[in-house]
C-alpha atoms as a PDB file:
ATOM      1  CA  UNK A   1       1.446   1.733  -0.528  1.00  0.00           C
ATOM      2  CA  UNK A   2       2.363   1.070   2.792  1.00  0.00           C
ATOM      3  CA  UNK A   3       1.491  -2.367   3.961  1.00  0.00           C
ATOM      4  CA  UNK A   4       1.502  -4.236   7.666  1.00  0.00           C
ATOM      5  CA  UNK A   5       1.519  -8.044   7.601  1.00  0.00           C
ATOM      6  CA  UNK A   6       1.114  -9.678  10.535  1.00  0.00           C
ATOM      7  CA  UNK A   7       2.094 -13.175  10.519  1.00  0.00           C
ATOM      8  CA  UNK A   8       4.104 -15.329  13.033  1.00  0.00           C
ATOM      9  CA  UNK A   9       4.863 -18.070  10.508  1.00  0.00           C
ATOM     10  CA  UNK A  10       8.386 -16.758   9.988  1.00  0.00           C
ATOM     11  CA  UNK A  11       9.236 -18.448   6.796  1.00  0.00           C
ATOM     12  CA  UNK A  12       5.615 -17.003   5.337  1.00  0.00           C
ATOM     13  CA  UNK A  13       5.740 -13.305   6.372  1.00  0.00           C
ATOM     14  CA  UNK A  14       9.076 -13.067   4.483  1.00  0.00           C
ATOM     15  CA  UNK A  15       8.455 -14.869   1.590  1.00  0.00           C
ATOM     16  CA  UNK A  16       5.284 -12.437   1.699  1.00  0.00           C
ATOM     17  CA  UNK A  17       7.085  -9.115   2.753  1.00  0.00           C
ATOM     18  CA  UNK A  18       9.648 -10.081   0.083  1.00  0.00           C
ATOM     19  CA  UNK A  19       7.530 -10.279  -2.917  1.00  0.00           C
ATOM     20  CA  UNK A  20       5.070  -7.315  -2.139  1.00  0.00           C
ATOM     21  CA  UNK A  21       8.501  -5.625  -2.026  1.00  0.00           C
ATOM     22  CA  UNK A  22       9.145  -6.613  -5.605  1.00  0.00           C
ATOM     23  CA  UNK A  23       6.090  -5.779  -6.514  1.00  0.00           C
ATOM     24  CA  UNK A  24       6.828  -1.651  -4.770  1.00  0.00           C
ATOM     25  CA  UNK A  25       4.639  -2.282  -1.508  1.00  0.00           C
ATOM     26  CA  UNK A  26       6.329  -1.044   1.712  1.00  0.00           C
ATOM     27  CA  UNK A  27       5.643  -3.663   4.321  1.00  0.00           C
ATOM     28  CA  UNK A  28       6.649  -3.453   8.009  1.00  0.00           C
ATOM     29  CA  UNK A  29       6.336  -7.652   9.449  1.00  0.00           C
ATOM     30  CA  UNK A  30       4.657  -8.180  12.719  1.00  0.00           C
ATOM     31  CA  UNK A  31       4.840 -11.636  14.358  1.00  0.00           C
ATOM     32  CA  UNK A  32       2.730 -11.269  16.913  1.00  0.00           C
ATOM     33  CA  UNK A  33       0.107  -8.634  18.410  1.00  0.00           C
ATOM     34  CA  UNK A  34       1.716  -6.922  20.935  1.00  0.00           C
ATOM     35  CA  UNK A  35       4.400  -6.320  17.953  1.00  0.00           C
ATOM     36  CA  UNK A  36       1.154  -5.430  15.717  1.00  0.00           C
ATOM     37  CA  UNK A  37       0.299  -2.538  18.362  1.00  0.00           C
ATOM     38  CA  UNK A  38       3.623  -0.978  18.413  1.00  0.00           C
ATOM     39  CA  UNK A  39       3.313  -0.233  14.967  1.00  0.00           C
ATOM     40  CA  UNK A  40       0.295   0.928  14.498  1.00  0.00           C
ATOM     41  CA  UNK A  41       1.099   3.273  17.627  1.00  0.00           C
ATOM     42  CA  UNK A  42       3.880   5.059  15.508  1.00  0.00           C
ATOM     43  CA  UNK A  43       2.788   4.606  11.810  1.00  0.00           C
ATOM     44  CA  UNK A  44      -0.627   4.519   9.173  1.00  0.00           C
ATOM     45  CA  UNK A  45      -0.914   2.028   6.947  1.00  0.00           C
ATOM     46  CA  UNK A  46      -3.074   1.485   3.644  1.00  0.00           C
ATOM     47  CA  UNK A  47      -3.864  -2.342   3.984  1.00  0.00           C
ATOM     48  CA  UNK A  48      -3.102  -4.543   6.956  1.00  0.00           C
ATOM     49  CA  UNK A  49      -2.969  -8.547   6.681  1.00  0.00           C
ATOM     50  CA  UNK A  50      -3.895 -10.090   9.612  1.00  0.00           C
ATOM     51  CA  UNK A  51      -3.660 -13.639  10.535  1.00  0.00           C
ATOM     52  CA  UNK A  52      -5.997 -15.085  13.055  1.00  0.00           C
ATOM     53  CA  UNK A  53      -3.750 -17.548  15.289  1.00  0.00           C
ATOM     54  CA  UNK A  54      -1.343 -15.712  16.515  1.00  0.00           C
ATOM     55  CA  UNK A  55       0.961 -16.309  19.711  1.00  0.00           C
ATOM     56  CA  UNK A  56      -0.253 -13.848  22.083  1.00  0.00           C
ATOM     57  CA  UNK A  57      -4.332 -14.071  20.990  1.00  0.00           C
ATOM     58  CA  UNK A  58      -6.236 -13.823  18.071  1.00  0.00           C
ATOM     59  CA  UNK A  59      -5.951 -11.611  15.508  1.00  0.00           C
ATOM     60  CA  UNK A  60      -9.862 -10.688  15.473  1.00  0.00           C
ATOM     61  CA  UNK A  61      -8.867  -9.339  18.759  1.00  0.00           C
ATOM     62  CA  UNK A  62      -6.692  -6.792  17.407  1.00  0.00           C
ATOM     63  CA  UNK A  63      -9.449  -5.963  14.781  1.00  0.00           C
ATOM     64  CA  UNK A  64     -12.164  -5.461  17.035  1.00  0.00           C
ATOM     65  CA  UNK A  65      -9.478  -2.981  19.065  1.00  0.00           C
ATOM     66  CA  UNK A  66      -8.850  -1.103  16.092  1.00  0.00           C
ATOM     67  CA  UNK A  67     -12.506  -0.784  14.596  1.00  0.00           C
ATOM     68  CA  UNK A  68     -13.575   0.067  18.305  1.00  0.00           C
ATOM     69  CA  UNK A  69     -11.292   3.060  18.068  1.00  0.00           C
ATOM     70  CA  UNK A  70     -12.605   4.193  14.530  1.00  0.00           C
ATOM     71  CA  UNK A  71      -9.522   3.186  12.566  1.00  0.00           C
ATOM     72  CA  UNK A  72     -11.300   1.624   9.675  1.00  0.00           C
ATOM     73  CA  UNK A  73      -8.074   0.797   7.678  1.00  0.00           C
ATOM     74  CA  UNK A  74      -8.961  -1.834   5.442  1.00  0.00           C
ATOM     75  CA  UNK A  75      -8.233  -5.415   6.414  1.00  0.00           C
ATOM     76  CA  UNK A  76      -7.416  -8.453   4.930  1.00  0.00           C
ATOM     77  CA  UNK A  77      -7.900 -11.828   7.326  1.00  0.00           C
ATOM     78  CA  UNK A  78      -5.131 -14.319   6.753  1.00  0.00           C
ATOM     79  CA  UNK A  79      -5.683 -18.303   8.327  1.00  0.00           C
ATOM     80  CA  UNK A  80      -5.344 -22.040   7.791  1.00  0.00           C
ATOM     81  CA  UNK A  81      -8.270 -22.877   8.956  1.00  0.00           C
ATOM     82  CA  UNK A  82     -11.065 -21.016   8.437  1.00  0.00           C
ATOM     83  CA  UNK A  83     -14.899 -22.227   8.645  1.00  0.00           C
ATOM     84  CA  UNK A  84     -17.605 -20.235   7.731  1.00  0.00           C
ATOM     85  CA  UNK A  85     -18.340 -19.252  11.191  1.00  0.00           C
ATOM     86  CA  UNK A  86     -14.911 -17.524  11.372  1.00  0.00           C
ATOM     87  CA  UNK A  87     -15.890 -15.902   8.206  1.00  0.00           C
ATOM     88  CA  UNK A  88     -18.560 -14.762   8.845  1.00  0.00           C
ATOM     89  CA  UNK A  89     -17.438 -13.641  13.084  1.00  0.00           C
ATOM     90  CA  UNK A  90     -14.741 -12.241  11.278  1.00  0.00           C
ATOM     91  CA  UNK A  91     -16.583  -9.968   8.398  1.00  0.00           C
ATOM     92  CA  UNK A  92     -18.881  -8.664  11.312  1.00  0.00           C
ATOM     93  CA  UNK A  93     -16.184  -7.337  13.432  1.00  0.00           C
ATOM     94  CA  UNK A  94     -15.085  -5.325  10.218  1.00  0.00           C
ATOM     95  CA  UNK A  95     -12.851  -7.605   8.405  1.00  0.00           C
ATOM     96  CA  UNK A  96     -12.713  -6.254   4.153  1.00  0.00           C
ATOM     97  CA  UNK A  97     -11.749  -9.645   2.763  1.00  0.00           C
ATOM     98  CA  UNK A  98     -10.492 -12.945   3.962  1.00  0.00           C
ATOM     99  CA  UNK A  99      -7.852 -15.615   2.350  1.00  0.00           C
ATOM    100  CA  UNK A 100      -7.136 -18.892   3.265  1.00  0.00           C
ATOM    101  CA  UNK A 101      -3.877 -20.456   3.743  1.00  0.00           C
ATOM    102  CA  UNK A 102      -2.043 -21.754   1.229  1.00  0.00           C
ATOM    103  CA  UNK A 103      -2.933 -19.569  -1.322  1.00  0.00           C
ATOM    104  CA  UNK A 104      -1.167 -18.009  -4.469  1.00  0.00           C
ATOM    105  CA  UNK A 105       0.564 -14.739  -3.720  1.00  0.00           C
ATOM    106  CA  UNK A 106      -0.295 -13.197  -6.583  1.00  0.00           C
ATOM    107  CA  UNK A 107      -3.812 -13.479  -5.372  1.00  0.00           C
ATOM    108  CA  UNK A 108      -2.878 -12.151  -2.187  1.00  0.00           C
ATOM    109  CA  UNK A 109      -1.341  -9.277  -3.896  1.00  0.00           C
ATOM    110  CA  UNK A 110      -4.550  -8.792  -6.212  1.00  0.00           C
ATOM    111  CA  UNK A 111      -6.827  -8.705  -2.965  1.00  0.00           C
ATOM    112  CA  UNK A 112      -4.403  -6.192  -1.347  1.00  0.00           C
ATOM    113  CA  UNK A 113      -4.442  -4.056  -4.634  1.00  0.00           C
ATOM    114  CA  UNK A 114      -8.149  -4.090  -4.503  1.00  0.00           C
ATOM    115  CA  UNK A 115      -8.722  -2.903  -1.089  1.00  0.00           C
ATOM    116  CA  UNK A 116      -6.628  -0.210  -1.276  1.00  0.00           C
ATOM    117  CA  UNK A 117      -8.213   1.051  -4.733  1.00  0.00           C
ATOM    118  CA  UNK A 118     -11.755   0.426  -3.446  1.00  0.00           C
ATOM    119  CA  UNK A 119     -10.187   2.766   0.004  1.00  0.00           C
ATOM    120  CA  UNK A 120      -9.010   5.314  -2.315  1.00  0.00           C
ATOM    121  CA  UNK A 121     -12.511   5.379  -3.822  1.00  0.00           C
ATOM    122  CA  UNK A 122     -11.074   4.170  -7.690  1.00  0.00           C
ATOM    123  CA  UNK A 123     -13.074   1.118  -8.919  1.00  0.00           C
ATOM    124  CA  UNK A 124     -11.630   1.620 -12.604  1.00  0.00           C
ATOM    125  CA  UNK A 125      -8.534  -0.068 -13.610  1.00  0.00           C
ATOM    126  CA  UNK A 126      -7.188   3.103 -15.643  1.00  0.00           C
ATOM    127  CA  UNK A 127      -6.916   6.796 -15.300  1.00  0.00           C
ATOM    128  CA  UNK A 128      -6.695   9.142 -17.542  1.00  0.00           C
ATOM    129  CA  UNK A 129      -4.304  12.011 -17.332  1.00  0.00           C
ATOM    130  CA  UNK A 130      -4.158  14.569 -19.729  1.00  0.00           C
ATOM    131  CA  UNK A 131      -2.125  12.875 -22.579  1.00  0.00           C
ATOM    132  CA  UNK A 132      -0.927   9.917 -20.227  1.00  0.00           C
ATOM    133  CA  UNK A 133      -2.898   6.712 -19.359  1.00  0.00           C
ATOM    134  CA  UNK A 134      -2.159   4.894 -15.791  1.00  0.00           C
ATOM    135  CA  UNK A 135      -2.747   1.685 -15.017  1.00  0.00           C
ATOM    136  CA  UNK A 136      -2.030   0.992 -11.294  1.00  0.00           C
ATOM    137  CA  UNK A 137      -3.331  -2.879 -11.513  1.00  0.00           C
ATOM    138  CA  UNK A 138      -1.215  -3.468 -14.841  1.00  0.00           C
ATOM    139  CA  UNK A 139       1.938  -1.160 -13.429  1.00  0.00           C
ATOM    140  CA  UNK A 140       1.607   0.716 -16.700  1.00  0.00           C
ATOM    141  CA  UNK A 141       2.176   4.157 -17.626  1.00  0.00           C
ATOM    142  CA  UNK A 142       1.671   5.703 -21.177  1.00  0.00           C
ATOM    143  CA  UNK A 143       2.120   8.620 -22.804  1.00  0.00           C
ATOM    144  CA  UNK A 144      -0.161   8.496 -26.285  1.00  0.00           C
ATOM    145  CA  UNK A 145      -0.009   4.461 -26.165  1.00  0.00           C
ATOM    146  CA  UNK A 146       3.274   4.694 -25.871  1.00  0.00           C
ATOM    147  CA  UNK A 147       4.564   2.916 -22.953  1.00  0.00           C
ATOM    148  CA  UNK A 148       7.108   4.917 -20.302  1.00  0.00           C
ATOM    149  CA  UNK A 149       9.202   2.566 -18.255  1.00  0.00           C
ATOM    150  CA  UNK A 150       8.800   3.296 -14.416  1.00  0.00           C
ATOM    151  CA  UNK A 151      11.177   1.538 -11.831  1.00  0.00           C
ATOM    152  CA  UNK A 152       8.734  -0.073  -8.574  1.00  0.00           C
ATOM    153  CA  UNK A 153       9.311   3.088  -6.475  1.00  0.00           C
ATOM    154  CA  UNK A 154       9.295   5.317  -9.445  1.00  0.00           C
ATOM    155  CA  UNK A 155       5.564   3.801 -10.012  1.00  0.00           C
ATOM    156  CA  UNK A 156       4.499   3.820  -6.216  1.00  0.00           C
ATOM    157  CA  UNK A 157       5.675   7.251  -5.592  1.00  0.00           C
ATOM    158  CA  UNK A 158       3.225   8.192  -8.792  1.00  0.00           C
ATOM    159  CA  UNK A 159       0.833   6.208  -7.653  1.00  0.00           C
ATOM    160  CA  UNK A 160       0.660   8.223  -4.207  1.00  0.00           C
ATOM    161  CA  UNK A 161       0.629  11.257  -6.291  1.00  0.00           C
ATOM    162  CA  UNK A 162      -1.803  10.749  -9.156  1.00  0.00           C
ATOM    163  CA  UNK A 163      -4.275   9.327  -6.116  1.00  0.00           C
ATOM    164  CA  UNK A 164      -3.584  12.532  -4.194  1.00  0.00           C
ATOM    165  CA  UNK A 165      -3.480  14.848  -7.703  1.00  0.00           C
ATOM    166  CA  UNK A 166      -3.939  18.674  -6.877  1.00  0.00           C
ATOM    167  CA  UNK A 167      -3.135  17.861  -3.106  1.00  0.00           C
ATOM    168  CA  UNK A 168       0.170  18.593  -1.328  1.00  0.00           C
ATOM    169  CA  UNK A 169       2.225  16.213  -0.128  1.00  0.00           C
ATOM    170  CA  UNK A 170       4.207  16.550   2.412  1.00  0.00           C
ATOM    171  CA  UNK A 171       8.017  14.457   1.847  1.00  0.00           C
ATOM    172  CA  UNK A 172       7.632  12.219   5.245  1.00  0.00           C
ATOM    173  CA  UNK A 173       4.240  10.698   3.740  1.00  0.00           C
ATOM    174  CA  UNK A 174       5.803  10.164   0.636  1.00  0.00           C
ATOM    175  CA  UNK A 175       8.765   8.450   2.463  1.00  0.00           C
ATOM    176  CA  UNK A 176       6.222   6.072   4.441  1.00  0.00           C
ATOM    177  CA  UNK A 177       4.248   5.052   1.256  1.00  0.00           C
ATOM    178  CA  UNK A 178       7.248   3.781  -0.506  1.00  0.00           C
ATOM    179  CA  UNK A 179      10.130   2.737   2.666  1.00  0.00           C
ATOM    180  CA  UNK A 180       8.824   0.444   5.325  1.00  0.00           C
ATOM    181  CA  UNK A 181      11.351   0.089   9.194  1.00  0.00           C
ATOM    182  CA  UNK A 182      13.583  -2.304   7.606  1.00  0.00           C
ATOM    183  CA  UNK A 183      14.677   0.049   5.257  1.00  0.00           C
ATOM    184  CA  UNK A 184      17.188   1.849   7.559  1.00  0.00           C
ATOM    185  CA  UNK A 185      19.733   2.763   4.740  1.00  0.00           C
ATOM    186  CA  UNK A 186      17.253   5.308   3.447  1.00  0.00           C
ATOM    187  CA  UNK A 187      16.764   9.025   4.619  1.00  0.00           C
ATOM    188  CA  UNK A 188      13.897  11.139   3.730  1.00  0.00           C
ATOM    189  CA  UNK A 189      15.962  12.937   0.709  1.00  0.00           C
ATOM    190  CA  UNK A 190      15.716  10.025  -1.598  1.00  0.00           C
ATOM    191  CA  UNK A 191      12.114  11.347  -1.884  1.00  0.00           C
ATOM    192  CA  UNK A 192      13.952  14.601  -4.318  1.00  0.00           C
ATOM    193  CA  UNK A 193      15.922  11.628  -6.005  1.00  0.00           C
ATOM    194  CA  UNK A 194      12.690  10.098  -6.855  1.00  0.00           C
ATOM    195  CA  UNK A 195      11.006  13.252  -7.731  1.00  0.00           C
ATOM    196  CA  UNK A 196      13.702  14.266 -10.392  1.00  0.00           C
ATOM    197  CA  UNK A 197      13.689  10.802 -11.906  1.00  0.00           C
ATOM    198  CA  UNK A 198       9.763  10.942 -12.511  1.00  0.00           C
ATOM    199  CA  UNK A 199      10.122  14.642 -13.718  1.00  0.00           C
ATOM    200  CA  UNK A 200      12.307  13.468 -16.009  1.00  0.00           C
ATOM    201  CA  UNK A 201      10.451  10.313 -17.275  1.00  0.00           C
ATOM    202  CA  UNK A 202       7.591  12.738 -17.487  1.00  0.00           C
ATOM    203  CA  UNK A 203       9.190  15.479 -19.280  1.00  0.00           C
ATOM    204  CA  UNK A 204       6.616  16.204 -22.197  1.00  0.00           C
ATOM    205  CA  UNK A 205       3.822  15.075 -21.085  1.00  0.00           C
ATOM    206  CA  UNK A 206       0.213  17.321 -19.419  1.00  0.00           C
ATOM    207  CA  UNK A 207       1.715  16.146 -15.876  1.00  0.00           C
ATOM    208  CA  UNK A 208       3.695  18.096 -13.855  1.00  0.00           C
ATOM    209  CA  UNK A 209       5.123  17.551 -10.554  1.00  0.00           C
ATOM    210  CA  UNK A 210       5.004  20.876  -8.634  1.00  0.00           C
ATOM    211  CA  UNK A 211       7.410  21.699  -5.574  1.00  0.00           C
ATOM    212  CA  UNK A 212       5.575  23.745  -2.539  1.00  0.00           C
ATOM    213  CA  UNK A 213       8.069  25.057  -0.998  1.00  0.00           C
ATOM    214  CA  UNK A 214       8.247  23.705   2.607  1.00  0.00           C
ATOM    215  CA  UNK A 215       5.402  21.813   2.261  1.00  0.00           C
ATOM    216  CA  UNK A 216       6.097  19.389  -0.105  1.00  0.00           C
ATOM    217  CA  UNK A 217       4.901  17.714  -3.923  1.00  0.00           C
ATOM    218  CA  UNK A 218       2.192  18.452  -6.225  1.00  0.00           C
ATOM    219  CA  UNK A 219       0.686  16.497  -9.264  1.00  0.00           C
ATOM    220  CA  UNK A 220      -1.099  18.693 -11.941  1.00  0.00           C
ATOM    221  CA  UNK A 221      -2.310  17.988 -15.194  1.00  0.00           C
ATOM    222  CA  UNK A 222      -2.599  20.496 -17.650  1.00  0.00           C
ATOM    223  CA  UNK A 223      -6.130  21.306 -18.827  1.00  0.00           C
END
């Protein structure tokens, strides 16, 4: 999952961008709007976090812009002070959800989790492959109860591809589920790295991870 927070309390946004990375979310940090923009200019994201007060306007702002030109990405409204007028101003101009500040991160992560299920159309918590069971809320994968360790990227890149099973895809939107800008270390052939680690942890099993060549990855499941 691919993740922008947008967040000008410096101290917050990376105590936030750290643990979603723990927890295999790629999240690019903007700390204002304008910084907001020029992201969203160059990349697509599953779940933005927005927070309302921001330095150079409001963060409905930046909503309204985005619903206005059809983008209907879901997002997640982030504030310390929020009355129910904002709430409800802010669910009317296309706002998914809303948390106020403080507020656990693990329920920030659970909210995040659930927008991007409900976006990906997948209101159960497990799916069923062939002879493997996948739990994206739990992190879990197993293979006849039995459970298959999974590093975080290992787990996101299968995420991607069990939510995309039968489709191609292609390596650089593999890349931008699971790396976010700060990662500059990384090129796009860790994606084959990652491939051959899950092909191996899935060696066995119904699920196979097809290559098209030229094209990119494939998740089938044997009948």
């Amino acid at each position: 999952m691919r993740l922008l927070l947008v967040e000008d309390t410096l101290d917050m946004a990376e105590a936030i961008s750290i643990r979603l990375g723990q927890e295999g979310i790629a999240c690019d940090v903007a700390n204002c709007l304008d910084e907001a923009r020029a992201f969203l200019d160059v990349q697509r994201y599953d779940v933005i976090v927005l927070d309302i007060n921001l330095p150079d306007g409001l963060g409905t702002d930046l909503l309204q812009e985005r619903r206005s030109m059809g983008d209907r990405t879901p997002v997640l409204m982030l504030t310390a002070q929020f009355s129910v007028d904002d709430r409800i101003s802010s669910l009317n101009l296309g706002a998914d959800d809303y948390l106020i500040k403080p507020f656990d991160q693990r329920e920030l992560e659970a909210r995040i989790r659930a927008l991007y299920r409900r976006e990906q159309g997948d209101k159960g918590q497990e799916i069923r492959l062939g002879d493997l069971t996948f739990n994206p809320s739990a992190k879990v994968l197993r293979k006849d109860d039995v459970p298959i360790a999974l590093t975080r990227r290992e787990f996101t890149l299968l995420e991607m591809l069990v939510r995309n099973r039968g489709k191609v895809m292609d390596k650089e939107r593999l890349f931008e589920g699971l790396f976010s800008f700060s990662d500059t270390d990384v090129g796009l052939n860790a994606i084959e790295l990652y491939i051959a680690r899950l092909r191996k942890k899935l060696t066995g099993s119904s699920v196979h991870i097809e290559t098209q060549r030229g094209l990119g990855y494939k998740l089938d499941v044997d009948a």
